[in-house]
N, C-alpha and C. Protein backbone atom coordinates (compact mmCIF):
# COMPACT_ATOMS: atom_id res chain seq x y z
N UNK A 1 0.75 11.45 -112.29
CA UNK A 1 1.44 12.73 -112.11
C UNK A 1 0.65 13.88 -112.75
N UNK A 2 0.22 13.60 -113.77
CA UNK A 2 -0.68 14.65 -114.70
C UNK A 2 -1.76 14.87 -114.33
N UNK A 3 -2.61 13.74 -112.93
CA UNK A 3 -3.76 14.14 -112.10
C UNK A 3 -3.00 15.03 -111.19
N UNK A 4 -1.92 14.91 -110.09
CA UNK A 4 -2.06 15.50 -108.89
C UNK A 4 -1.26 17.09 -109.84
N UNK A 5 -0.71 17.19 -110.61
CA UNK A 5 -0.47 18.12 -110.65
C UNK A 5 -1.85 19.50 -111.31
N UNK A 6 -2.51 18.63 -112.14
CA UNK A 6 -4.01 19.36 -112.52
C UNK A 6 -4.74 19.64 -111.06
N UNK A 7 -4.73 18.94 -109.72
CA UNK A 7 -5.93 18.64 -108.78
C UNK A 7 -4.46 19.94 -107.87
N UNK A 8 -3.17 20.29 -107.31
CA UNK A 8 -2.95 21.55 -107.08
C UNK A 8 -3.33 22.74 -108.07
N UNK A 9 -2.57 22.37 -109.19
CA UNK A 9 -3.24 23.96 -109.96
C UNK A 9 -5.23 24.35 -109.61
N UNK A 10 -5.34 23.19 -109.35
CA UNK A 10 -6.97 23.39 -109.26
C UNK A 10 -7.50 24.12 -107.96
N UNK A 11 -6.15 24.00 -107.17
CA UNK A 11 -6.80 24.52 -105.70
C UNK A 11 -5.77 25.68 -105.27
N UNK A 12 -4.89 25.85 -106.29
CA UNK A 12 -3.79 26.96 -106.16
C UNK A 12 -3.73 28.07 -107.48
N UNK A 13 -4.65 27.89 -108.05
CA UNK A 13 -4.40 28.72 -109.63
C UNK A 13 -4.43 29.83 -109.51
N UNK A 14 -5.24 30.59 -108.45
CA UNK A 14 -5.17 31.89 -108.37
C UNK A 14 -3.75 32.25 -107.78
N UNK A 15 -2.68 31.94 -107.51
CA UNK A 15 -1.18 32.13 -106.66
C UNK A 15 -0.56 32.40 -108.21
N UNK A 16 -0.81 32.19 -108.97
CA UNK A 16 0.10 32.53 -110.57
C UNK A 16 -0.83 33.49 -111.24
N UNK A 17 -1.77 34.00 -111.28
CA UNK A 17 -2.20 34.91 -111.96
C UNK A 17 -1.79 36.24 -111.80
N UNK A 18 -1.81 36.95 -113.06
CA UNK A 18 -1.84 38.41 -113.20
C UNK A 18 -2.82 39.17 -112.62
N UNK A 19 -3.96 38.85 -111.97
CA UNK A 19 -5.14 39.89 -111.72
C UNK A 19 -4.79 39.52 -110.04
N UNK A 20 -4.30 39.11 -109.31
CA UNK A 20 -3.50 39.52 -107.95
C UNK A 20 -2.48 38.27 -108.07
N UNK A 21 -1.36 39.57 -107.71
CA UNK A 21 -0.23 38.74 -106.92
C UNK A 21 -0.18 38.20 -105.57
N UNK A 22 0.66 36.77 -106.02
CA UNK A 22 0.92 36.68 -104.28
C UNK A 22 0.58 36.95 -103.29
N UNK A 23 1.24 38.29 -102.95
CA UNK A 23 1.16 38.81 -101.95
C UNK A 23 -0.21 39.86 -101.64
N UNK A 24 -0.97 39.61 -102.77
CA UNK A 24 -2.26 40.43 -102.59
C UNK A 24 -2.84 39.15 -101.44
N UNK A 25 -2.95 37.61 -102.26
CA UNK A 25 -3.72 36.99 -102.16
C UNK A 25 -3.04 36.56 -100.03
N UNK A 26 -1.86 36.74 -100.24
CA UNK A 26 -1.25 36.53 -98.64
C UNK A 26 -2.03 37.81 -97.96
N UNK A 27 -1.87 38.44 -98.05
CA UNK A 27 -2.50 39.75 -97.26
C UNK A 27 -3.68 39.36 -96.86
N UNK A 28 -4.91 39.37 -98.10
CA UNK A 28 -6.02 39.44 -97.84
C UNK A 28 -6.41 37.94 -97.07
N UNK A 29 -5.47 36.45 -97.26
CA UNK A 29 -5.61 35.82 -96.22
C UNK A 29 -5.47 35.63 -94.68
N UNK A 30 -4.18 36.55 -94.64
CA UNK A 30 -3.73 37.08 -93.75
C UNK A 30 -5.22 38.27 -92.94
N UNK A 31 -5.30 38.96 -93.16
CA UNK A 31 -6.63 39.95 -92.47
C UNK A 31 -7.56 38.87 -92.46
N UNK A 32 -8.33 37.83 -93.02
CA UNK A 32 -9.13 37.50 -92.33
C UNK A 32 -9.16 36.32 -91.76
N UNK A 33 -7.90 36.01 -91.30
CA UNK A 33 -7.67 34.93 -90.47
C UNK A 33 -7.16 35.67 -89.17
N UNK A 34 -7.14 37.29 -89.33
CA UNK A 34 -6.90 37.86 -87.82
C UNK A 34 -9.08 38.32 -87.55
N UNK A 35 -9.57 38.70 -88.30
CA UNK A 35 -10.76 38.65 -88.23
C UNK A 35 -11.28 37.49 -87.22
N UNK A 36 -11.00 36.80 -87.71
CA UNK A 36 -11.66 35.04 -87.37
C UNK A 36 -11.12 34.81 -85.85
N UNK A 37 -9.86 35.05 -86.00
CA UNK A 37 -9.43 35.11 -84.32
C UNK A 37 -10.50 35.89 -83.13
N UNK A 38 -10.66 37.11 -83.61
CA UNK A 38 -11.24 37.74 -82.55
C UNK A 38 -12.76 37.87 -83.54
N UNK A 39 -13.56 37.05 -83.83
CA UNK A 39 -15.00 36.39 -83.82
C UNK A 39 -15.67 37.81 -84.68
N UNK A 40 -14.70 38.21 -85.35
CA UNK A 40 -15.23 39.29 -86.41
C UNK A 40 -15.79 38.47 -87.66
N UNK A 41 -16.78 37.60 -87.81
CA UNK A 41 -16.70 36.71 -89.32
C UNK A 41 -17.03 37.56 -90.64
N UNK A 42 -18.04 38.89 -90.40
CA UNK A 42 -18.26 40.07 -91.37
C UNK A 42 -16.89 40.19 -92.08
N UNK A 43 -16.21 40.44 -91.28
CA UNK A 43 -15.14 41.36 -91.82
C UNK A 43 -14.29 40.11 -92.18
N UNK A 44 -13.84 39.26 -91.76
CA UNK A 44 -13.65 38.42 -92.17
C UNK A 44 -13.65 37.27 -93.67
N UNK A 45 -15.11 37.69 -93.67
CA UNK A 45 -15.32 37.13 -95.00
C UNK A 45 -15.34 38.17 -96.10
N UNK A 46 -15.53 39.37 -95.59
CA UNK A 46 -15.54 40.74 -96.36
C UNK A 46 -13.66 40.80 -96.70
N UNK A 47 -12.66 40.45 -96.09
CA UNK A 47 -11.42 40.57 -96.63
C UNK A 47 -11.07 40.04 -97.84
N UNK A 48 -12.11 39.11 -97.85
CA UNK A 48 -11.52 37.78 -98.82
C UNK A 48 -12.82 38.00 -99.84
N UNK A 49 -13.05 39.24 -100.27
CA UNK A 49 -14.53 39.61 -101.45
C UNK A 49 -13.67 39.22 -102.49
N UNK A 50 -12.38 40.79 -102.93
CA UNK A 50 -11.93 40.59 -104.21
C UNK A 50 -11.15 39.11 -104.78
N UNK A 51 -10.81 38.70 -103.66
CA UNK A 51 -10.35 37.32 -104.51
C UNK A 51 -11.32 36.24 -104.97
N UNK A 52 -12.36 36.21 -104.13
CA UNK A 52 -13.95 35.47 -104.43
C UNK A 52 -14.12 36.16 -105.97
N UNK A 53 -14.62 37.25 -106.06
CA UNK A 53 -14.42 37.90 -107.12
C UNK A 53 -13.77 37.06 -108.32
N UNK A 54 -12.72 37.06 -108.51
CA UNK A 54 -11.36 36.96 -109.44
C UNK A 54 -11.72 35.49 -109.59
N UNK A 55 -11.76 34.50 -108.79
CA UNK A 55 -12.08 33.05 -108.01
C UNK A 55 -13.15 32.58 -108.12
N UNK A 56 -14.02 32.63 -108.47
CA UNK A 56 -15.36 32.25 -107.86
C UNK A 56 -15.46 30.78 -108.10
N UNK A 57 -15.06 30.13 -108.64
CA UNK A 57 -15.29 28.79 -109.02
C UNK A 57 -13.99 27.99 -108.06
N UNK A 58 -12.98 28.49 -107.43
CA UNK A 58 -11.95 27.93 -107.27
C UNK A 58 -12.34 27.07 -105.50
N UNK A 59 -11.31 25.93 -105.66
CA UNK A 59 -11.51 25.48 -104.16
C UNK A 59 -11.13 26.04 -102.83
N UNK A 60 -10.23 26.35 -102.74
CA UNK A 60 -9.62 27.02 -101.85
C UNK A 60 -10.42 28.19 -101.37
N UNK A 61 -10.89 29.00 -101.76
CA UNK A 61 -11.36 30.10 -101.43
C UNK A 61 -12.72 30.04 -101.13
N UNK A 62 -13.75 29.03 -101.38
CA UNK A 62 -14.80 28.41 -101.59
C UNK A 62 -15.01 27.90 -99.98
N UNK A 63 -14.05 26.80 -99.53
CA UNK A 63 -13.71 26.32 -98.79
C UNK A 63 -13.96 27.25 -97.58
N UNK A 64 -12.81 28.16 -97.77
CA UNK A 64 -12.66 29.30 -96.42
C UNK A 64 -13.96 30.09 -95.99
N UNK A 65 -14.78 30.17 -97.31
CA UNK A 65 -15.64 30.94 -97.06
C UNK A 65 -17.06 30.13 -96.83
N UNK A 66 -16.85 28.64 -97.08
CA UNK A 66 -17.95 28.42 -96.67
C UNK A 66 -17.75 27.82 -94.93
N UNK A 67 -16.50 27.67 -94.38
CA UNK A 67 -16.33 27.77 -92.77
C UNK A 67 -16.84 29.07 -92.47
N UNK A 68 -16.04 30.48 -92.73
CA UNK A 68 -16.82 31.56 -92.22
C UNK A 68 -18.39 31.96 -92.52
N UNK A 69 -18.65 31.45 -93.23
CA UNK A 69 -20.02 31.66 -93.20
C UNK A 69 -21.00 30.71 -92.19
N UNK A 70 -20.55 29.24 -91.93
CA UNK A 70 -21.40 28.71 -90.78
C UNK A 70 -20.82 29.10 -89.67
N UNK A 71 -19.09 30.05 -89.33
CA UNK A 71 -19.34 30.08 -87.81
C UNK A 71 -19.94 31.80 -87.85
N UNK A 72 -20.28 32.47 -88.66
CA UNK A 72 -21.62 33.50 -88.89
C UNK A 72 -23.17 33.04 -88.41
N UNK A 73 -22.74 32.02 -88.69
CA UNK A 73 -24.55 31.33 -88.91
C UNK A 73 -25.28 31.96 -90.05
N UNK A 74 -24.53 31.71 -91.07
CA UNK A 74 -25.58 31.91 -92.26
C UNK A 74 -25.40 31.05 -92.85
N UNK A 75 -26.49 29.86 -92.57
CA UNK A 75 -25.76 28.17 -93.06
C UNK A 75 -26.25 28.47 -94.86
N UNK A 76 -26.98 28.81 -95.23
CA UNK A 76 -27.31 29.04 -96.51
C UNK A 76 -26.24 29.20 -97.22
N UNK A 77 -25.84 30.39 -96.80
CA UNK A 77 -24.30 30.71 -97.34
C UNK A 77 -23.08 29.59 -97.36
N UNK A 78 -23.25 29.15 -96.53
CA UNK A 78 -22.22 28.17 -96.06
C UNK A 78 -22.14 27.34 -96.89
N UNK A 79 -23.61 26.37 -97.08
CA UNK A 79 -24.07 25.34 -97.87
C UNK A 79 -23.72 25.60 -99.31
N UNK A 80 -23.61 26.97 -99.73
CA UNK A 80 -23.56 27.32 -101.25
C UNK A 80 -22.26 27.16 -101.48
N UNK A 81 -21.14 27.59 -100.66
CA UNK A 81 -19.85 27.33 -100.64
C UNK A 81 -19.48 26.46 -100.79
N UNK A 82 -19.40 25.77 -99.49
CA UNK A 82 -19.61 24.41 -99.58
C UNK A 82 -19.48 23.51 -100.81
N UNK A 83 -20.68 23.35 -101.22
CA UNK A 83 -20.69 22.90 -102.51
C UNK A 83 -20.09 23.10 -103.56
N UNK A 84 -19.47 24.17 -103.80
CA UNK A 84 -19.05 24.51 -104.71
C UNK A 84 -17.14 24.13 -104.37
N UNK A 85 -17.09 24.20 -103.65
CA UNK A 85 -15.75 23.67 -103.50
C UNK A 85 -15.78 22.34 -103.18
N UNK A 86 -16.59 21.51 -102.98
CA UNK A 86 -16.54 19.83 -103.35
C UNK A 86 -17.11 19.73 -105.53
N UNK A 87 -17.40 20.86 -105.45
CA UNK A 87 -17.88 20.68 -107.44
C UNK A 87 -16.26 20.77 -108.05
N UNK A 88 -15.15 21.87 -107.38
CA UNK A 88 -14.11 21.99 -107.83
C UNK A 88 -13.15 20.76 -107.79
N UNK A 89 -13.39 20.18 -106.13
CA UNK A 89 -12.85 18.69 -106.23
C UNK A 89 -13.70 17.92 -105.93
N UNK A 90 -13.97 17.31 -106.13
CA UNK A 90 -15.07 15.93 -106.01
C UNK A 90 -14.65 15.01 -105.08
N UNK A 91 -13.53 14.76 -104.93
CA UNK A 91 -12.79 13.48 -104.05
C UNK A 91 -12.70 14.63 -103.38
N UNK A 92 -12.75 15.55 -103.00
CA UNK A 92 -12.28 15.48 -101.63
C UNK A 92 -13.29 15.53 -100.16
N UNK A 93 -12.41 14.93 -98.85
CA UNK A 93 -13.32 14.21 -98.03
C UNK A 93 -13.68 15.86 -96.94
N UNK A 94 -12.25 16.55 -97.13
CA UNK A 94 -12.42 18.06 -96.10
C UNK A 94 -13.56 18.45 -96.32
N UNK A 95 -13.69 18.35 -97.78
CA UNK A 95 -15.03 19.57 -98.25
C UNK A 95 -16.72 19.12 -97.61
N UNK A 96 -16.36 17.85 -97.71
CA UNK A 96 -17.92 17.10 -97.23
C UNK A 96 -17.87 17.41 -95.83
N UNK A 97 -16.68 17.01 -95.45
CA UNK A 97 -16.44 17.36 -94.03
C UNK A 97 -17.07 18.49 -93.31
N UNK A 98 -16.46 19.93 -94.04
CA UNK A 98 -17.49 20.90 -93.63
C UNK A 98 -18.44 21.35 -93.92
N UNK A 99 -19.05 21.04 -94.99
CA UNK A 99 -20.56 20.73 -95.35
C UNK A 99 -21.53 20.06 -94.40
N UNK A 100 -21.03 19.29 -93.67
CA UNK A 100 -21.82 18.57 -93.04
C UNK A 100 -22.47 19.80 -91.60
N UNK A 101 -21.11 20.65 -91.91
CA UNK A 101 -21.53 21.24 -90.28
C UNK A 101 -22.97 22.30 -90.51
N UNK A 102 -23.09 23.22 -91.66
CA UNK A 102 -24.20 23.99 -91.91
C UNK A 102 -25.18 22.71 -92.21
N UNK A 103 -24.88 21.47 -92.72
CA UNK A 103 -26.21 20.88 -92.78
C UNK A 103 -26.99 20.39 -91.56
N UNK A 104 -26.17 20.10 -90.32
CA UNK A 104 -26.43 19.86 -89.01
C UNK A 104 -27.08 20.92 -88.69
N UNK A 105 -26.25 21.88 -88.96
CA UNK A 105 -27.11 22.92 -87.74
C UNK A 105 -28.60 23.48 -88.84
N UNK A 106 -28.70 23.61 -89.81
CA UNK A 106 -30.08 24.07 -89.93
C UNK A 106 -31.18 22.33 -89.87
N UNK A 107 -30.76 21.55 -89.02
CA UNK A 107 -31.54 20.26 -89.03
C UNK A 107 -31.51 19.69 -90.57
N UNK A 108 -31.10 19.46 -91.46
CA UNK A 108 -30.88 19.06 -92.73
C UNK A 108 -30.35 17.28 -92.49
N UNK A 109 -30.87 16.92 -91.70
CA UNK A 109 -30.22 15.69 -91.33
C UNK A 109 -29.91 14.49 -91.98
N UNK A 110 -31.40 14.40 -92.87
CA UNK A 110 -31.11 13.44 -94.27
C UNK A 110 -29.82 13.45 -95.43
N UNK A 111 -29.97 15.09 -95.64
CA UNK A 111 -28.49 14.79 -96.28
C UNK A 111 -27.68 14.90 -95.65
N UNK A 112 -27.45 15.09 -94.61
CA UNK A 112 -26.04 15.08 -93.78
C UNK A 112 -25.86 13.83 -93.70
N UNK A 113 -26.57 12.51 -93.54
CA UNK A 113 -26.06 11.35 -93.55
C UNK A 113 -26.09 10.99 -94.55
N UNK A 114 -26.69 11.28 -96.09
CA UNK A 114 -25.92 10.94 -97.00
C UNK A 114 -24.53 11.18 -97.71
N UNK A 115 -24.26 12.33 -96.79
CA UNK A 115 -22.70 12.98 -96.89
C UNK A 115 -22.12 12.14 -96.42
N UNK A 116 -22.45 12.00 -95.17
CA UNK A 116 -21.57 10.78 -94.13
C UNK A 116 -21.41 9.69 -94.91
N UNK A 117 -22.52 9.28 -95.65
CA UNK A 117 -22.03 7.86 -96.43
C UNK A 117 -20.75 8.19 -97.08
N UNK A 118 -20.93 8.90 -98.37
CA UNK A 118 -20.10 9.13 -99.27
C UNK A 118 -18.63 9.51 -99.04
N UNK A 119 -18.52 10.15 -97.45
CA UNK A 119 -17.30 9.91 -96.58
C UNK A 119 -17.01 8.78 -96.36
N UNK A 120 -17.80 7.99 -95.73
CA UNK A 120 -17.68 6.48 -95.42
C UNK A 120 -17.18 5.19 -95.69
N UNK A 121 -17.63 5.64 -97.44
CA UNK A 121 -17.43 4.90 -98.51
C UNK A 121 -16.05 5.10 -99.21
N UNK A 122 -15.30 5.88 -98.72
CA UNK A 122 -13.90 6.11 -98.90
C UNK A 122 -13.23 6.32 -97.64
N UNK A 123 -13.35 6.43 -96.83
CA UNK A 123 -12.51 6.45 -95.91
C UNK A 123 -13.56 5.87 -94.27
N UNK A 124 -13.82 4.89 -94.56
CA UNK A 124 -14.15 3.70 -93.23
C UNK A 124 -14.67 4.46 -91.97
N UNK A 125 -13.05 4.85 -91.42
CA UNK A 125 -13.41 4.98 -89.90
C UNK A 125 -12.88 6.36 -89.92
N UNK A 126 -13.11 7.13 -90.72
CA UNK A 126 -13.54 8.51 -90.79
C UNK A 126 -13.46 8.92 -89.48
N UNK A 127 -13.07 9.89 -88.44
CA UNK A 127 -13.57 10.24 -87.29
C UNK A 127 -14.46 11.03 -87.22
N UNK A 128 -14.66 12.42 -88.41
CA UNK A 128 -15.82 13.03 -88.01
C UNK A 128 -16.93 12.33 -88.71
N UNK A 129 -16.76 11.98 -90.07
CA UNK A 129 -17.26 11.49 -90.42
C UNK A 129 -18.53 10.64 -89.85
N UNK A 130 -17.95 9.63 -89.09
CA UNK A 130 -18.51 8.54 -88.34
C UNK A 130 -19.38 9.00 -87.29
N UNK A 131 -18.50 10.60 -86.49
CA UNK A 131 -19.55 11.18 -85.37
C UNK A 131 -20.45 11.74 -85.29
N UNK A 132 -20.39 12.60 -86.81
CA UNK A 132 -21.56 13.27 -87.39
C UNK A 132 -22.39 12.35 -88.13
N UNK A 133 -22.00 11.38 -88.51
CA UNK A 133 -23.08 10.12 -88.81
C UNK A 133 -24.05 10.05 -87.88
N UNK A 134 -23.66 9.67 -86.41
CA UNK A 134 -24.16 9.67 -85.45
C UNK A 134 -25.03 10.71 -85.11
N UNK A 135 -24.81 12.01 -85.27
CA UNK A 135 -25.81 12.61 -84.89
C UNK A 135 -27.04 13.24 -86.13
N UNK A 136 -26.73 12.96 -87.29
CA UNK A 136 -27.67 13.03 -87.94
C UNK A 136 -28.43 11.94 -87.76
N UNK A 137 -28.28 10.75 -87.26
CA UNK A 137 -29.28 9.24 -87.16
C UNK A 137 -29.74 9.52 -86.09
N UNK A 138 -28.93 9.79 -85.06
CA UNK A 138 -29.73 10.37 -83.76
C UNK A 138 -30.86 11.26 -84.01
N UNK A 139 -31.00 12.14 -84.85
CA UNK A 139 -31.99 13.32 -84.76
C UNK A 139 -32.88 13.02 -85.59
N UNK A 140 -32.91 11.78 -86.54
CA UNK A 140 -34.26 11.09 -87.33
C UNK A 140 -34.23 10.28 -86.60
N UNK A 141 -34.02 9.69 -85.18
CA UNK A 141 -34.28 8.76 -84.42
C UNK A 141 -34.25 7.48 -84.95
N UNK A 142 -32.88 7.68 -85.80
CA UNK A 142 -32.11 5.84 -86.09
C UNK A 142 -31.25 5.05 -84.91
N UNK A 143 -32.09 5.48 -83.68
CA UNK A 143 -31.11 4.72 -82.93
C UNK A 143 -30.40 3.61 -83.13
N UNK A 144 -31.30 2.56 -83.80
CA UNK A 144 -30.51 1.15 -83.35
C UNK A 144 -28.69 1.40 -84.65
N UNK A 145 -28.70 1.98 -85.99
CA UNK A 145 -28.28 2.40 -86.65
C UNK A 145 -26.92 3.18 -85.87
N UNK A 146 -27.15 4.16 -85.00
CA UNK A 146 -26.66 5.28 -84.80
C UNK A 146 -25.69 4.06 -84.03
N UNK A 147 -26.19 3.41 -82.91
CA UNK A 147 -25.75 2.30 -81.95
C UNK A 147 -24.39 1.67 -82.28
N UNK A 148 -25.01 1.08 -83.83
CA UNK A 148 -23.78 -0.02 -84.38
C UNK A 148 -22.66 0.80 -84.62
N UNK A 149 -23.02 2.23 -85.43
CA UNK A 149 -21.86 3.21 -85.38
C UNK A 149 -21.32 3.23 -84.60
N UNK A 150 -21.30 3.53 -83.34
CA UNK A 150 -20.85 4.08 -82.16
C UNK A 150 -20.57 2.86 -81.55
N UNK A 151 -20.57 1.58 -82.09
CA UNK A 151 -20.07 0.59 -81.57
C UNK A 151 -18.46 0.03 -81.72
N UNK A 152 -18.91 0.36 -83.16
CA UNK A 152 -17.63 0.24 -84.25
C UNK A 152 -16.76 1.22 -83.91
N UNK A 153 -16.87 2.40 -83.87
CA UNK A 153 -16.31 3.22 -83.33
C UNK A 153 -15.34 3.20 -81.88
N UNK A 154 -16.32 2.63 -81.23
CA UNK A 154 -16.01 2.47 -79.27
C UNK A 154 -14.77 1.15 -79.63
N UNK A 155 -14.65 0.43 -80.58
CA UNK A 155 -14.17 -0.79 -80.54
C UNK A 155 -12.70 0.13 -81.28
N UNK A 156 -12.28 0.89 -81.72
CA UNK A 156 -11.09 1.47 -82.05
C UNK A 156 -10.50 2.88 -81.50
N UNK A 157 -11.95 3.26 -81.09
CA UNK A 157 -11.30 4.46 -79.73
C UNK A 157 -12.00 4.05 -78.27
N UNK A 158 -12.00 2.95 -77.78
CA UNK A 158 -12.57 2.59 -76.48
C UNK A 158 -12.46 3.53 -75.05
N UNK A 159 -11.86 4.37 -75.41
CA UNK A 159 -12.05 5.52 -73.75
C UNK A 159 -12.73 7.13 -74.86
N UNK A 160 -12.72 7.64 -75.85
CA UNK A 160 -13.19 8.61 -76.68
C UNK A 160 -14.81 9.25 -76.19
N UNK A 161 -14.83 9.92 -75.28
CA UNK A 161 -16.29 10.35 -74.47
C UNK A 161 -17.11 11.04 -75.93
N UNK A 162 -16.39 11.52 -76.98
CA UNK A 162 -17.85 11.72 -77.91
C UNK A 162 -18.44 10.15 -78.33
N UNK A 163 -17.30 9.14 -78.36
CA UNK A 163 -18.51 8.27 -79.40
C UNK A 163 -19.24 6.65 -78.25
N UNK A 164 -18.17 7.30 -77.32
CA UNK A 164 -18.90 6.23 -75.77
C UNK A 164 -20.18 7.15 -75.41
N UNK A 165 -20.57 8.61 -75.32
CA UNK A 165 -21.48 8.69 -75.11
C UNK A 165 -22.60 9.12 -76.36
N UNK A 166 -22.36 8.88 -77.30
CA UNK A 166 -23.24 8.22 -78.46
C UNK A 166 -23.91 7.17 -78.32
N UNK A 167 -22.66 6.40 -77.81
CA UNK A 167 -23.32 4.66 -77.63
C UNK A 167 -24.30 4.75 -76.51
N UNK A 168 -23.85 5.80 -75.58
CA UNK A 168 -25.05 5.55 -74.59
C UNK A 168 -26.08 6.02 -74.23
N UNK A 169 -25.98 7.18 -75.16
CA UNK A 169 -27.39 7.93 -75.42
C UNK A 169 -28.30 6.67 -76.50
N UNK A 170 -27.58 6.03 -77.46
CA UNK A 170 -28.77 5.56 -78.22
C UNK A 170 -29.08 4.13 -77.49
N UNK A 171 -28.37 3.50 -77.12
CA UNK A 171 -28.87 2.59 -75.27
C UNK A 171 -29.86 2.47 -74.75
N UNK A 172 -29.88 3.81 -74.39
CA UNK A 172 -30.60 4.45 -73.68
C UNK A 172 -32.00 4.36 -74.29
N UNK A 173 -32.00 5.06 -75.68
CA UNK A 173 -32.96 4.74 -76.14
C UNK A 173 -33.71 3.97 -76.99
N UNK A 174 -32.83 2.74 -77.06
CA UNK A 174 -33.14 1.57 -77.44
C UNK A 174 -33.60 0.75 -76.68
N UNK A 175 -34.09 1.04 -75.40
CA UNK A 175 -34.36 0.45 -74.29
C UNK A 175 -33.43 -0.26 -73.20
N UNK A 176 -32.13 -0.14 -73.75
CA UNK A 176 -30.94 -0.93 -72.65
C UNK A 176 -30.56 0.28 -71.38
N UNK A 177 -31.16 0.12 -70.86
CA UNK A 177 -31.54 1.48 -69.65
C UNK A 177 -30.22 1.17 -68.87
N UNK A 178 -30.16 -0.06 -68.29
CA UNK A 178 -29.19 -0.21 -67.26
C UNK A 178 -27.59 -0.24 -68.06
N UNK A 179 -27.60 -0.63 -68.81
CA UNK A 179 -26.37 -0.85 -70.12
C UNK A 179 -25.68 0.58 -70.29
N UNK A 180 -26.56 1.65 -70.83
CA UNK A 180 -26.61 3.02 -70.64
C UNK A 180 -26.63 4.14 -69.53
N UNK A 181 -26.74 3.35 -68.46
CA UNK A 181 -26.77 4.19 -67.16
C UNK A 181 -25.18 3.84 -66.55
N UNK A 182 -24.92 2.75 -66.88
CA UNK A 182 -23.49 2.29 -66.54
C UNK A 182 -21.87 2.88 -67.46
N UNK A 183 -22.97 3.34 -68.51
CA UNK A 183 -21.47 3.96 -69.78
C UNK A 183 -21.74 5.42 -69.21
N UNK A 184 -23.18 5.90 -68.95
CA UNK A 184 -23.19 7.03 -68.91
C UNK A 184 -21.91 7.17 -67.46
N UNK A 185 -22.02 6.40 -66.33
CA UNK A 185 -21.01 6.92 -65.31
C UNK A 185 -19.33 6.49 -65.05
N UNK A 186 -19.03 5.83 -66.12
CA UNK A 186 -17.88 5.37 -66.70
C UNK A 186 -17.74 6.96 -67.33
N UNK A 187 -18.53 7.55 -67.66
CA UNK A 187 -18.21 8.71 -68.99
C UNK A 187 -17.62 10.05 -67.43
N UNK A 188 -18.57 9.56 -66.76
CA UNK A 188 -18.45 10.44 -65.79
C UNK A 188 -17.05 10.56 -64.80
N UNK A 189 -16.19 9.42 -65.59
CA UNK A 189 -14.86 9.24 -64.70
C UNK A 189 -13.93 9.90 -65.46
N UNK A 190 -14.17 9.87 -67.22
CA UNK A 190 -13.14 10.51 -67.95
C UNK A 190 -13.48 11.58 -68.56
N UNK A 191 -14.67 12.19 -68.24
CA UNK A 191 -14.86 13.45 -68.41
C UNK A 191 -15.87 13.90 -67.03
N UNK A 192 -15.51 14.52 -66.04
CA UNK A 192 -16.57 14.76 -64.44
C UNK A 192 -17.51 15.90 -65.07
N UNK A 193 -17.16 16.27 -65.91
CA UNK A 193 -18.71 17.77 -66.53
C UNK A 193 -19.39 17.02 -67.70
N UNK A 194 -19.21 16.36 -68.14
CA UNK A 194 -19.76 15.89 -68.98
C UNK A 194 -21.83 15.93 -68.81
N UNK A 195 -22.11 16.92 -69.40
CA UNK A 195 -23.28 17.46 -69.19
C UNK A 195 -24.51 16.51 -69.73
N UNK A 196 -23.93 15.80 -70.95
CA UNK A 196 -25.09 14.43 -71.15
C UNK A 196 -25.54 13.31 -70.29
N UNK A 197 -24.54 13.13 -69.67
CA UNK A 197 -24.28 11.80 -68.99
C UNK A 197 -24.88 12.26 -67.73
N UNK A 198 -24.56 13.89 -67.53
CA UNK A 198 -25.02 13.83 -65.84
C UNK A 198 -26.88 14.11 -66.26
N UNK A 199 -27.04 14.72 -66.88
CA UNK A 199 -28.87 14.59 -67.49
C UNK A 199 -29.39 13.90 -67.72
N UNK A 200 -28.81 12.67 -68.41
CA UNK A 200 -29.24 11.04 -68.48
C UNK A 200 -29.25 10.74 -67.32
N UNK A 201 -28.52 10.88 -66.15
CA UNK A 201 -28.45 9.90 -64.93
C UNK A 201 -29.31 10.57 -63.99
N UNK A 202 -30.00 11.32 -64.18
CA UNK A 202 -31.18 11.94 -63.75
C UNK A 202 -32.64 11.14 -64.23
N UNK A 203 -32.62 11.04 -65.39
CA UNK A 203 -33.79 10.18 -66.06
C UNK A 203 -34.24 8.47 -65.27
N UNK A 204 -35.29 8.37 -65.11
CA UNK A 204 -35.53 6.95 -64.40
C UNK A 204 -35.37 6.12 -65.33
């Protein structure tokens, strides 16, 4: 009881302070979650300065700002956030979660699958976890690796077109050509745009 109640105050402490009330901290969440709607992320992350400010170490706010900063594309930023709100909680799996996404996109792929472990390693069958596993092994060309993922995976979501066509992109390039040409048009029944599958089935 004396953990979960330390691990909310830890991600809610700024909601009881004297240097903004409440309703400062509702407001200024409020504006930049209308920001974010209509793809303003500047202003967005600019609503939420003075409580960063007041906050800087806290999770919650850490969190928010390191999402608006990768759908900005300033993964740097992102990454700094990021981190710092998995330093505030350590267990938690959200924070790795979106960490992983600025580490994908600036190609950071090594640690993105060591993130994925450390997801892994607490929570198994993870869904993003497991998919973004996949594509960080994909992009250091761990196929056979990426494979078993996406095997394990296919075996508890068996119709799921992200991790059936995982399996059949790395198939594919594991040399099981015909194995992979056959998931790729299975993919093509439960998703008809599915833009991988129809580019693979182009390939000899």
């Amino acid at each position: 009881m004396l953990f979960i109640r330390a691990l909310v105050l830890s991600v809610f402490v700024f909601t009881f302070s004297f240097a903004l009330d409440y309703e400062d901290i509702k407001r200024s969440y409020y504006r930049s979650y209308q920001y974010e709607k209509v793809g303003d992320y500047e202003n967005a992350i600019r609503a939420l300065a003075f409580v960063y400010s007041q906050y800087p170490n806290e999770y919650t706010i850490n969190l928010r700002l390191g999402w608006l900063y990768y759908l900005a594309k300033k993964y740097a930023n992102s990454i700094f956030h990021y981190e710092k709100a998995i330093m505030a909680i350590p267990t938690s799996i959200e924070a790795r979660l979106g960490y992983l996404l600025p580490l994908l996109a600036k190609g950071d792929y090594s640690l993105a699958e060591k993130v994925c472990y450390q997801i892994l390693n607490k929570d198994y069958y993870n869904y993003y976890g497991n998919l973004r596993l996949i594509y960080a092994l994909k992009y250091q060309r761990k196929y056979k690796t990426a494979y078993e993922v996406a095997s394990k995976m296919t075996a508890i979501y068996p119709t799921d077109v992200n991790f059936l066509t995982e399996l059949a992109v790395a198939s594919y390039y594991l040399g099981k050509r015909d194995f992979a040409k056959k998931l790729f048009k299975d993919i093509l029944i439960l998703d008809p745009e599915n833009k991988t599958a129809k580019r693979f089935l182009r390939y000899p």
